[in-house]
N, C-alpha and C. Protein backbone atom coordinates (compact mmCIF):
# COMPACT_ATOMS: atom_id res chain seq x y z
N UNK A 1 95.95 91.16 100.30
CA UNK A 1 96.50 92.49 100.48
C UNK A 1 97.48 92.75 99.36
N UNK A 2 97.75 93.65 98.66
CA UNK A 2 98.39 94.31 98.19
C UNK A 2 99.24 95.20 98.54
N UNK A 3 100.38 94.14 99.07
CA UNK A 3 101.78 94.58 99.51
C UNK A 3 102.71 94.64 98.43
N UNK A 4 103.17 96.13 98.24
CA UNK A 4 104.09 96.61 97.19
C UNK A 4 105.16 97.12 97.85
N UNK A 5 106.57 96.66 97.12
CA UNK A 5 108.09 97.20 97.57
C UNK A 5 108.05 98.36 96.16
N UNK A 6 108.14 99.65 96.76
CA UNK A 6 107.89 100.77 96.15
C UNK A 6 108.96 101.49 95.05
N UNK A 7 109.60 100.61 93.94
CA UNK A 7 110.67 100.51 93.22
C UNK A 7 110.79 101.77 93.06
N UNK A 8 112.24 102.42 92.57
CA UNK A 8 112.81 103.44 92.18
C UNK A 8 112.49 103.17 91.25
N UNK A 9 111.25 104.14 90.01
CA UNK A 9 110.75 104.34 89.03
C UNK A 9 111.46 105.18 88.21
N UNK A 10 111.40 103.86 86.62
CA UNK A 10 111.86 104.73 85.51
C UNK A 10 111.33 105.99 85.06
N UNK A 11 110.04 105.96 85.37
CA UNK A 11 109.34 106.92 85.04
C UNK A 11 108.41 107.08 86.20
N UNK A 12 107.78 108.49 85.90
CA UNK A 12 106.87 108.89 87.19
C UNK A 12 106.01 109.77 87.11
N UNK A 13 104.91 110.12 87.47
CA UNK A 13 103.95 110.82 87.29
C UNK A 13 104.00 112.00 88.37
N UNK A 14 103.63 112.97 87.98
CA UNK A 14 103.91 114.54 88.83
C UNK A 14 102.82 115.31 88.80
N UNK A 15 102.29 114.98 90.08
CA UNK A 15 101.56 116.33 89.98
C UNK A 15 102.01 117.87 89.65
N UNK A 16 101.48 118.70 88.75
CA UNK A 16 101.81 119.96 87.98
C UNK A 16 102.32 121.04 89.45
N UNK A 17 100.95 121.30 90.11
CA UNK A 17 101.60 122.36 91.12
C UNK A 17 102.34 121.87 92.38
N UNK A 18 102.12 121.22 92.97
CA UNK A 18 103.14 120.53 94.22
C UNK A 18 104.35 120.24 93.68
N UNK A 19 104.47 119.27 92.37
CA UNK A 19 105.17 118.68 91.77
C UNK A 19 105.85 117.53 92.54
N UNK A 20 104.84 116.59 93.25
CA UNK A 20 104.99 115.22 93.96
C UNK A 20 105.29 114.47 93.06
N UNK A 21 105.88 113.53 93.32
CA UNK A 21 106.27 112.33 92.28
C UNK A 21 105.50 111.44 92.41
N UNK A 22 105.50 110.60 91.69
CA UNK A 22 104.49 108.41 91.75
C UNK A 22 104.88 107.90 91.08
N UNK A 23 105.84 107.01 91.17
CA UNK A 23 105.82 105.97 89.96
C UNK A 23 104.88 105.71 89.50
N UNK A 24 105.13 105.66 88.37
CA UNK A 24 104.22 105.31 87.23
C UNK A 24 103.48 104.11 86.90
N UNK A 25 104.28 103.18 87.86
CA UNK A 25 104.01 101.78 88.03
C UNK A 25 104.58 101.05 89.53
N UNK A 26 103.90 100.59 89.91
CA UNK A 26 104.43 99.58 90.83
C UNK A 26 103.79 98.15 90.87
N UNK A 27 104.14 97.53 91.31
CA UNK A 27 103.91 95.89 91.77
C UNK A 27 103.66 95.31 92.88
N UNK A 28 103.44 94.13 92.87
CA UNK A 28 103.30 93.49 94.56
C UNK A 28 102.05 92.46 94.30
N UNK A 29 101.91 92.15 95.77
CA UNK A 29 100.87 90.53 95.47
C UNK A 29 99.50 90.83 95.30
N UNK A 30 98.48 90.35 95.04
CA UNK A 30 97.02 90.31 95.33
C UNK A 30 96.44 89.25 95.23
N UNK A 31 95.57 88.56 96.13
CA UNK A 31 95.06 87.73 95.91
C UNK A 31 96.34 86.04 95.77
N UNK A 32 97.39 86.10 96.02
CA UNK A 32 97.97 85.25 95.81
C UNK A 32 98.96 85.48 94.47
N UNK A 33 98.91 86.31 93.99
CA UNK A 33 99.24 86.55 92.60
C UNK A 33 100.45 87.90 92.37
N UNK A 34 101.32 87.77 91.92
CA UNK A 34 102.30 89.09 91.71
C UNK A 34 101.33 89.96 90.48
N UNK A 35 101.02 90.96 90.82
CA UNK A 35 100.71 92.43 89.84
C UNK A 35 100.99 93.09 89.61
N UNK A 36 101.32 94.09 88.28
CA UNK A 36 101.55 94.99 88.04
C UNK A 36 100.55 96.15 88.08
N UNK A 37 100.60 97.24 88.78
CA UNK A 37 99.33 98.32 88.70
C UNK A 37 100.29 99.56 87.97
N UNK A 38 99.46 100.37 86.90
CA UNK A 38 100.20 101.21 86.07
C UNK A 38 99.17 102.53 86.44
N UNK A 39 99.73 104.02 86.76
CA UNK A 39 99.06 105.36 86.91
C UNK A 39 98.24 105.44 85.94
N UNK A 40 96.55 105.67 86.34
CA UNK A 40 95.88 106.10 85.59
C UNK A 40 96.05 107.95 85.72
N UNK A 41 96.55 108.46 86.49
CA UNK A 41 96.61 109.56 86.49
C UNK A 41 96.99 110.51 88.56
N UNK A 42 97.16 111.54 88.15
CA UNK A 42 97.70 112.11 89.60
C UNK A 42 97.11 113.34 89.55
N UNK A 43 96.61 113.68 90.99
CA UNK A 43 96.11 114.96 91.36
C UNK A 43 96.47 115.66 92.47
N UNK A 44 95.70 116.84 92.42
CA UNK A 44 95.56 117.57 94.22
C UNK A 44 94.00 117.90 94.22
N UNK A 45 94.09 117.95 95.40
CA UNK A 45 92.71 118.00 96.16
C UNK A 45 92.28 119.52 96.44
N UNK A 46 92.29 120.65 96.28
CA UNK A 46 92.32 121.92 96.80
C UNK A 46 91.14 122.22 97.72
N UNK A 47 90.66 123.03 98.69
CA UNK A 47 89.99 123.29 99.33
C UNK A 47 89.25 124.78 99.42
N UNK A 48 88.48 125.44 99.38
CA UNK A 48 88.08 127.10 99.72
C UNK A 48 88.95 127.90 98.51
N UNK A 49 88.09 129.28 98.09
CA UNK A 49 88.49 129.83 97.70
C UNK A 49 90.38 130.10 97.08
N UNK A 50 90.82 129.91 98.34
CA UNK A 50 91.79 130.59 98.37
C UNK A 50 92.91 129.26 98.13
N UNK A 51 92.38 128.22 97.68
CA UNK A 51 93.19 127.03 96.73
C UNK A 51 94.15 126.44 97.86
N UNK A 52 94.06 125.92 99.30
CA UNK A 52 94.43 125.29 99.72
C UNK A 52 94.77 124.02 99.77
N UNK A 53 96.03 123.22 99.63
CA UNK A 53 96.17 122.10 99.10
C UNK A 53 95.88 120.67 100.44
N UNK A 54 95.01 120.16 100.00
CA UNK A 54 94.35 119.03 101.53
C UNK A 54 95.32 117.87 100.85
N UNK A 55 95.27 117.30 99.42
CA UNK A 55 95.67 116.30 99.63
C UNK A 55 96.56 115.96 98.02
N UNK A 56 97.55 115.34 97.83
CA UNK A 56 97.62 114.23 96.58
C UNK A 56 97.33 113.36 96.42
N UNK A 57 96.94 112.69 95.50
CA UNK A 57 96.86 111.38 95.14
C UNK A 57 96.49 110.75 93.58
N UNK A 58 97.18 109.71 94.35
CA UNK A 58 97.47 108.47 92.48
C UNK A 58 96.38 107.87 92.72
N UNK A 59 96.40 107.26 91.17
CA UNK A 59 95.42 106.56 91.18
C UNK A 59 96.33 105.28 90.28
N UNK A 60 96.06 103.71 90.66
CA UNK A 60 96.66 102.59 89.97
C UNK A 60 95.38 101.88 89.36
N UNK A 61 95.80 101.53 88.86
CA UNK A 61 94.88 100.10 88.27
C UNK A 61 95.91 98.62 87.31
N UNK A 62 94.96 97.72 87.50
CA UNK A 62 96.00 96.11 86.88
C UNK A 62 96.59 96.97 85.64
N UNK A 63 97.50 96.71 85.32
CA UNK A 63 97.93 96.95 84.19
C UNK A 63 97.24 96.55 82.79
N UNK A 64 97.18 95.29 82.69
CA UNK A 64 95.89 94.59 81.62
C UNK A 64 94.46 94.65 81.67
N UNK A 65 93.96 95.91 82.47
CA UNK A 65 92.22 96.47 83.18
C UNK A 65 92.18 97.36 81.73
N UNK A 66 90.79 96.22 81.40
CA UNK A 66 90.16 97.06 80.10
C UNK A 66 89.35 98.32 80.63
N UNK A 67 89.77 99.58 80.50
CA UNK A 67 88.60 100.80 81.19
C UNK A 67 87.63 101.06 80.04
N UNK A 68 87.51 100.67 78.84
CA UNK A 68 86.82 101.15 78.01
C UNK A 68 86.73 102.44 77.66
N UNK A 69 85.73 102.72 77.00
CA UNK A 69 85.26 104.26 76.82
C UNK A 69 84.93 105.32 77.59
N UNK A 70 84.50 104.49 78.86
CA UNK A 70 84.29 105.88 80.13
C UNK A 70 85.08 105.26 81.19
N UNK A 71 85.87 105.12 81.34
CA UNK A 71 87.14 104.63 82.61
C UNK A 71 86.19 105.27 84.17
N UNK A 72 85.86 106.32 83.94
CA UNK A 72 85.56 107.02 85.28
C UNK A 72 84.59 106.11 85.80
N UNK A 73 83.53 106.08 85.51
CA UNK A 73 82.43 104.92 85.25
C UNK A 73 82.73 103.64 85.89
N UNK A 74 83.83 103.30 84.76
CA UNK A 74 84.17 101.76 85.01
C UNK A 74 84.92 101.66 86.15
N UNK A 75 85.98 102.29 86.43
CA UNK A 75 87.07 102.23 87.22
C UNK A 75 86.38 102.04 88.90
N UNK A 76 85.44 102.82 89.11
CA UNK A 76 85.02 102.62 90.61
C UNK A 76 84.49 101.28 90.67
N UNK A 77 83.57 100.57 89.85
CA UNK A 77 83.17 98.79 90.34
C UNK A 77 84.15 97.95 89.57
N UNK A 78 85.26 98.24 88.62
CA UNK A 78 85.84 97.40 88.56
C UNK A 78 86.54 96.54 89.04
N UNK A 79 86.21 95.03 88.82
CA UNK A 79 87.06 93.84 89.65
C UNK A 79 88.16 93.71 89.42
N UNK A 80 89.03 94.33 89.66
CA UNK A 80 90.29 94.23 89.33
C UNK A 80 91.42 94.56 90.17
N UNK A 81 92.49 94.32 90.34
CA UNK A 81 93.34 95.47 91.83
C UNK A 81 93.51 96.43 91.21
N UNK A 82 93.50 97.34 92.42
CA UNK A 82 93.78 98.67 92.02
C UNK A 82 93.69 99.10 93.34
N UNK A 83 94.38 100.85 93.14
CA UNK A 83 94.98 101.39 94.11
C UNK A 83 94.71 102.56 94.32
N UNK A 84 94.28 103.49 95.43
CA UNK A 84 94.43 104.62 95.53
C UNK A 84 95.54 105.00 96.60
N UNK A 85 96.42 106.31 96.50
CA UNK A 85 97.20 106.99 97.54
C UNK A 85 96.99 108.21 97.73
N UNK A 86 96.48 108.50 98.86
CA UNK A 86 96.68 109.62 99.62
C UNK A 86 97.30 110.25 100.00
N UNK A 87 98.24 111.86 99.65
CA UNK A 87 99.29 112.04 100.81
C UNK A 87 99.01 113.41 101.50
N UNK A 88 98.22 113.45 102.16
CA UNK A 88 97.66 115.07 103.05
C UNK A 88 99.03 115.73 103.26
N UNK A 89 98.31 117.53 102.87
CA UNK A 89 99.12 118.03 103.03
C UNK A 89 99.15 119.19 103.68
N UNK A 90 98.66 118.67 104.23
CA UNK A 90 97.98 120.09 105.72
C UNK A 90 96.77 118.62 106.93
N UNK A 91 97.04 118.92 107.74
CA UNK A 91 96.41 118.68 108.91
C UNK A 91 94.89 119.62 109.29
N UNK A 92 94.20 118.22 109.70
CA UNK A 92 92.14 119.07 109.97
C UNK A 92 91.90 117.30 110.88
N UNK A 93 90.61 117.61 111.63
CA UNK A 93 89.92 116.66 112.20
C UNK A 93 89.47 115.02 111.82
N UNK A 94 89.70 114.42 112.28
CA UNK A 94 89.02 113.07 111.86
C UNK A 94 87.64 113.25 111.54
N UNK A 95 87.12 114.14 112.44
CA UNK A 95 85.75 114.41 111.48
C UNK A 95 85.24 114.90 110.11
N UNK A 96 86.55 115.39 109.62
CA UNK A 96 86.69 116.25 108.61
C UNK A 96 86.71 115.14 107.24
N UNK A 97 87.86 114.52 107.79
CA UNK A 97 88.74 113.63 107.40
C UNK A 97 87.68 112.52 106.88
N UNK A 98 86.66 112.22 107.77
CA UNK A 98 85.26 110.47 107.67
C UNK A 98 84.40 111.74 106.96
N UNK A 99 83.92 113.10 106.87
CA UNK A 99 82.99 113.62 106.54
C UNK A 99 83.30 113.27 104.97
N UNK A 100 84.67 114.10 104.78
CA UNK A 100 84.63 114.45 103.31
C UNK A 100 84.46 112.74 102.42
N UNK A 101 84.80 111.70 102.83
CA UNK A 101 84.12 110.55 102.66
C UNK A 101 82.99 110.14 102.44
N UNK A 102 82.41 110.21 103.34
CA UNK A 102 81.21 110.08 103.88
C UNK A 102 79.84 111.33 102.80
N UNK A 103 80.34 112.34 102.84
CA UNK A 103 79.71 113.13 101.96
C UNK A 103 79.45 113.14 100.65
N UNK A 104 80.71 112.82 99.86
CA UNK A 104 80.55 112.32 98.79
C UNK A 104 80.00 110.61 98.40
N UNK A 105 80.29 109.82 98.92
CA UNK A 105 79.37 108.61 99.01
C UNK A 105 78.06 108.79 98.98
N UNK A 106 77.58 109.55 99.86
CA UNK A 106 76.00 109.85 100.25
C UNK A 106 75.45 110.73 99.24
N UNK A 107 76.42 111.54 98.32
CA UNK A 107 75.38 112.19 96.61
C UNK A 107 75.86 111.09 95.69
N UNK A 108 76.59 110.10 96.07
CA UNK A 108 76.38 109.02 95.00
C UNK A 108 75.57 108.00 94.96
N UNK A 109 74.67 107.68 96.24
CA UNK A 109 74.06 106.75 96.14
C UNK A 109 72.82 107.08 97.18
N UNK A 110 71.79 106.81 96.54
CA UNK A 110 70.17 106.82 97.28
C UNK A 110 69.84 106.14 98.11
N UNK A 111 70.60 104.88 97.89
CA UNK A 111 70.69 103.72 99.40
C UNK A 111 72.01 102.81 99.65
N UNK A 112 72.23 103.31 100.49
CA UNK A 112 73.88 102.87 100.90
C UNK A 112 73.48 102.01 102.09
N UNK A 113 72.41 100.80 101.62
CA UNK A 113 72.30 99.69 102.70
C UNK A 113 73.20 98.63 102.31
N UNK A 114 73.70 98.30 101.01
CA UNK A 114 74.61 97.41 101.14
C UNK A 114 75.74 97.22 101.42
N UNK A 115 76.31 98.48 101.99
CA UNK A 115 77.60 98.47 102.73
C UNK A 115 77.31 99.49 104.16
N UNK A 116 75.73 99.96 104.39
CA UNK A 116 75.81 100.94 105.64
C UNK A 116 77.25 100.22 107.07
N UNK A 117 77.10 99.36 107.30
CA UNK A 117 77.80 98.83 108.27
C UNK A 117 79.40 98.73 108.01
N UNK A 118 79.87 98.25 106.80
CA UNK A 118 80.83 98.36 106.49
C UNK A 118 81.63 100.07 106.24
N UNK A 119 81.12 101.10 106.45
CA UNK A 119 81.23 102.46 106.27
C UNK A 119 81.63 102.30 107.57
N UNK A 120 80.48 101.87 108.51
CA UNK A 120 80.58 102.28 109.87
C UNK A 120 82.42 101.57 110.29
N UNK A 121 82.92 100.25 109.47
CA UNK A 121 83.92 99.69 110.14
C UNK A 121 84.64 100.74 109.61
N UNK A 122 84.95 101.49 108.06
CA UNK A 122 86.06 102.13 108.02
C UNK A 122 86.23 103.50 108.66
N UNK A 123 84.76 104.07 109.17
CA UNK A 123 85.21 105.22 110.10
C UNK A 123 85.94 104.96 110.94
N UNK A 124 86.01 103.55 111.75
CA UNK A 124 86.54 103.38 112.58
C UNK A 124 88.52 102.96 112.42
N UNK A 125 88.45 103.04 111.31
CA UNK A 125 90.23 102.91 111.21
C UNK A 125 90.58 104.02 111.46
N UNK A 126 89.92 105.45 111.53
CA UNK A 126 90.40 106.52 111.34
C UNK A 126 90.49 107.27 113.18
N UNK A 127 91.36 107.19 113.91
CA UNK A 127 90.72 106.98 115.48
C UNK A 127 91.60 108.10 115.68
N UNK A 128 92.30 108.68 115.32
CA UNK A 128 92.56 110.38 115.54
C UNK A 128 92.70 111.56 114.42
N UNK A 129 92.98 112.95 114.51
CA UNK A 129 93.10 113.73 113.36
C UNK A 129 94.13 113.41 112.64
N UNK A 130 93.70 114.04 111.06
CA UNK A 130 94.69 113.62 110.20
C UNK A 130 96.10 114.84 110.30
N UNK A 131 96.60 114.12 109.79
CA UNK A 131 98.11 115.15 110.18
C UNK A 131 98.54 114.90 108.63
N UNK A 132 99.09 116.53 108.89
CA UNK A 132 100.44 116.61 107.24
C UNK A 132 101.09 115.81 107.20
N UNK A 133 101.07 114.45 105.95
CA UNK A 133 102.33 114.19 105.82
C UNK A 133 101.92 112.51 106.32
N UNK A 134 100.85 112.34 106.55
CA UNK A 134 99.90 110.83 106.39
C UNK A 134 99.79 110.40 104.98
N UNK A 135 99.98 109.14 105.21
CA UNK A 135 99.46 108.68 103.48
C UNK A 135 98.92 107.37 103.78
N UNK A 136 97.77 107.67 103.33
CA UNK A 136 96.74 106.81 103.10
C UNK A 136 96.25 106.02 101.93
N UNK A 137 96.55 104.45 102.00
CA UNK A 137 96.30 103.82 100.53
C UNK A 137 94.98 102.58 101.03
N UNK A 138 94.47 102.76 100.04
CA UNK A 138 93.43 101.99 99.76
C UNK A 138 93.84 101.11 98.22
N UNK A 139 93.70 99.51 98.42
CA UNK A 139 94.27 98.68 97.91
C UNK A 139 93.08 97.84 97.56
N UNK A 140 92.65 97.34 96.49
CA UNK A 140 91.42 96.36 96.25
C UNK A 140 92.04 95.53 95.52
N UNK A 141 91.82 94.21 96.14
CA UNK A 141 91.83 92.62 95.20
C UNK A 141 90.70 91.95 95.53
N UNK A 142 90.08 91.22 94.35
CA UNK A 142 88.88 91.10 94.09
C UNK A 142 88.81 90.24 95.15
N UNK A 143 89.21 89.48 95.59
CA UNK A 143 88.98 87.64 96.28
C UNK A 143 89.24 88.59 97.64
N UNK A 144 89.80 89.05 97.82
CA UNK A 144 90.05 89.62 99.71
C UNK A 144 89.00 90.81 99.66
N UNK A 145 89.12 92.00 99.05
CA UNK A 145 88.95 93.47 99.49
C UNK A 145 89.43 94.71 99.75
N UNK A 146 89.02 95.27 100.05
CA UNK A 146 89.41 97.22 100.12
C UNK A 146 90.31 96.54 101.66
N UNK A 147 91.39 96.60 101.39
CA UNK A 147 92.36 97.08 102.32
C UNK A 147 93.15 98.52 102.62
N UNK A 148 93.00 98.95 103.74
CA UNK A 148 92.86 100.30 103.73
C UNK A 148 94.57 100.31 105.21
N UNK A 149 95.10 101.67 104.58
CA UNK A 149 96.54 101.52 105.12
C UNK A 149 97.03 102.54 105.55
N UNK A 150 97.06 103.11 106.88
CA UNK A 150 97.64 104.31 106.86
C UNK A 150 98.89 104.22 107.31
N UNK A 151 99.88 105.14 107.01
CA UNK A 151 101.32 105.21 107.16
C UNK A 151 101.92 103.93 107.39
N UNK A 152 101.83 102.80 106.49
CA UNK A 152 102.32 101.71 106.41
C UNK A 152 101.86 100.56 107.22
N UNK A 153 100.65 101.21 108.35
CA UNK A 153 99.99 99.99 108.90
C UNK A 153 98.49 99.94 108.37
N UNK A 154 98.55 98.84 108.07
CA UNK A 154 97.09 97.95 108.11
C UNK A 154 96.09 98.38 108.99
N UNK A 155 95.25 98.95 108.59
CA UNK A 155 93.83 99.15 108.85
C UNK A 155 93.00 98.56 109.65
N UNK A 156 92.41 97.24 108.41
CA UNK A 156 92.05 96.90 108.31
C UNK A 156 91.36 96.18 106.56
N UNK A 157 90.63 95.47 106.27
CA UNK A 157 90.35 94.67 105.15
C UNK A 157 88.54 94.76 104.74
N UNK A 158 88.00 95.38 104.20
CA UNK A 158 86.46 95.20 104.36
C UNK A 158 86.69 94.57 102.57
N UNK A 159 85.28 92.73 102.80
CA UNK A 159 85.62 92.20 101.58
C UNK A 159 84.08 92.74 100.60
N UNK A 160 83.65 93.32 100.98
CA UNK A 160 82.35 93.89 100.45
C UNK A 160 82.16 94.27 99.21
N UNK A 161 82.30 94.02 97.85
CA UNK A 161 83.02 94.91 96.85
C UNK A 161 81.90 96.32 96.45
N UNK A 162 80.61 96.08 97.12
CA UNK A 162 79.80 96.93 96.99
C UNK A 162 80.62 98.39 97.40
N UNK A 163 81.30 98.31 98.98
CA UNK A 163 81.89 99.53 99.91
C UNK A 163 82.80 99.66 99.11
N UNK A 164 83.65 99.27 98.47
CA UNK A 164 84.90 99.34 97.43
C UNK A 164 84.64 100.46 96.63
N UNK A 165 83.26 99.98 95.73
CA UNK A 165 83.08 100.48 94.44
C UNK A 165 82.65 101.87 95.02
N UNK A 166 81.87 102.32 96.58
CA UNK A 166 81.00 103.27 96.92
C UNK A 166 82.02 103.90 97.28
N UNK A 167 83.57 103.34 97.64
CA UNK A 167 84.16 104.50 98.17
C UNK A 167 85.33 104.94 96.64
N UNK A 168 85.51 104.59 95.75
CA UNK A 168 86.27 104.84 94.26
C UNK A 168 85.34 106.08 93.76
N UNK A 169 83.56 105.66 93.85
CA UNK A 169 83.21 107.14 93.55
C UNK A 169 83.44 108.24 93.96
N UNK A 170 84.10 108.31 95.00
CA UNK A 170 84.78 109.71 96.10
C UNK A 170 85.41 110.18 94.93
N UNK A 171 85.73 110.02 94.13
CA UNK A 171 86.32 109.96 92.85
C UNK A 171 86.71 109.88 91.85
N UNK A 172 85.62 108.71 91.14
CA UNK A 172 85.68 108.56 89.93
C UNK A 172 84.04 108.41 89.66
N UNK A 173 83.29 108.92 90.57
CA UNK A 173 81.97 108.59 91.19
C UNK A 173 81.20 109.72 89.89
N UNK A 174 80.07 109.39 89.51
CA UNK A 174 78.80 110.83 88.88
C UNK A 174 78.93 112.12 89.75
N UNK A 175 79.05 111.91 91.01
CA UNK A 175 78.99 113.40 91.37
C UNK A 175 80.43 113.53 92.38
N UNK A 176 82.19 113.04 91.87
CA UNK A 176 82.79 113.27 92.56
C UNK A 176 83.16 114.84 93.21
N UNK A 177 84.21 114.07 94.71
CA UNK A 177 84.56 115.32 95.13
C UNK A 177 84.98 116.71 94.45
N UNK A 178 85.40 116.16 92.94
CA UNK A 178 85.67 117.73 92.42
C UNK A 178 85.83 116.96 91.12
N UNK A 179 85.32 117.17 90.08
CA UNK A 179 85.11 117.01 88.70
C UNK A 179 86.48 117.27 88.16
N UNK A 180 87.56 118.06 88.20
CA UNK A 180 88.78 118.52 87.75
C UNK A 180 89.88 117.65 88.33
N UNK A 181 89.89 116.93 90.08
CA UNK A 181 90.50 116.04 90.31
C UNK A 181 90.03 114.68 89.26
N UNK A 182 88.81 114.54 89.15
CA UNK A 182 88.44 113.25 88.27
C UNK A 182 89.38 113.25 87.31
N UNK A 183 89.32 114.21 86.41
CA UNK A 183 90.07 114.36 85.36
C UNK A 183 91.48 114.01 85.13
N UNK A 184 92.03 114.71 86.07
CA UNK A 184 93.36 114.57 86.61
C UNK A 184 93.85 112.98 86.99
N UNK A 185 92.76 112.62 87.24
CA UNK A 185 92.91 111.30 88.38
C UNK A 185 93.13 110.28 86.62
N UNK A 186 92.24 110.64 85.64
CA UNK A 186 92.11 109.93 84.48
C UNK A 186 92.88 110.42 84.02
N UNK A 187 93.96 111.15 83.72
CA UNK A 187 95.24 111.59 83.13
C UNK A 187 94.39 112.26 81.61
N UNK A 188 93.30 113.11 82.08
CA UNK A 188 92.63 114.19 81.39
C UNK A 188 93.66 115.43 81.28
């Protein structure tokens, strides 16, 4: 698991219109090991026409993670820790909440048998609606797994790295949730 004490950052990354903060860096263990994870970039999530804001979120990766030439690409199967945070900012359904997941996974991949079951465990962390003001992190170290965290409790751990990589495309995926968060997310 990738347990981080959330330092008062020298520097910090801001989303433009909310203007949320992230350190720019944080730390903590993985795998047995102290890490540094550094912002690949920060977004918002908007929804309908009328630019409703669903969610923020950072994106971390190891600090020493070669992304190469297409990071977006690389960044979802890369073995490496890394981090996503969530912080909703408006309240909708748990169904809403496993769909918009679930939806984008399913235009990224033609057969999602090597983690079908493991999908099925992380719907199940999600056991009521999401509310404003939840934050949700998803944490990957190669030797454990997608540890998944809402409002400071533990989830649960799926070590699958296949479900890892299937759920990073939500995002950094060929056909993510929104091409302009990608960007954002890559400090485009």
């Amino acid at each position: 698991i990738l347990a981080s004490a959330w330092p008062l950052a020298a520097w910090a990354v801001t989303e433009p219109k909310t203007e949320v903060e992230y350190p720019d860096m944080v730390t903590g263990g993985c795998d047995g090991q102290q890490v540094e994870l550094v912002a690949t970039g920060v977004g918002l999530r908007e929804k309908t026409f009328m630019k409703v804001d669903v969610y923020t979120i950072v994106s971390y990766v190891a600090k020493d993670a070669d992304l190469g030439d297409d990071p977006g690409q690389l960044l979802a199967g890369l073995q490496a820790p890394k981090r996503l945070q969530m912080d909703l900012r408006r309240s909708f359904s748990r169904e809403k909440l496993i769909n918009a997941f679930v939806d984008v996974i399913e235009k990224n991949y033609d057969d999602m048998s090597t983690f079908a079951a493991d999908l099925e465990t992380f719907k199940a962390y999600f056991e009521r609606d999401a509310q404003e003001g939840d934050v949700i992190v998803f944490d990957y170290c190669p030797a454990s797994g997608l540890t998944t965290t809402l409002n400071g409790e533990v989830r649960g751990t799926i070590a699958n790295p296949a479900f890892s990589e299937a759920l990073w495309t939500v995002w950094f995926g060929a056909k993510p949730v929104n091409g302009g968060l990608k960007k954002a997310l890559l400090g485009q």
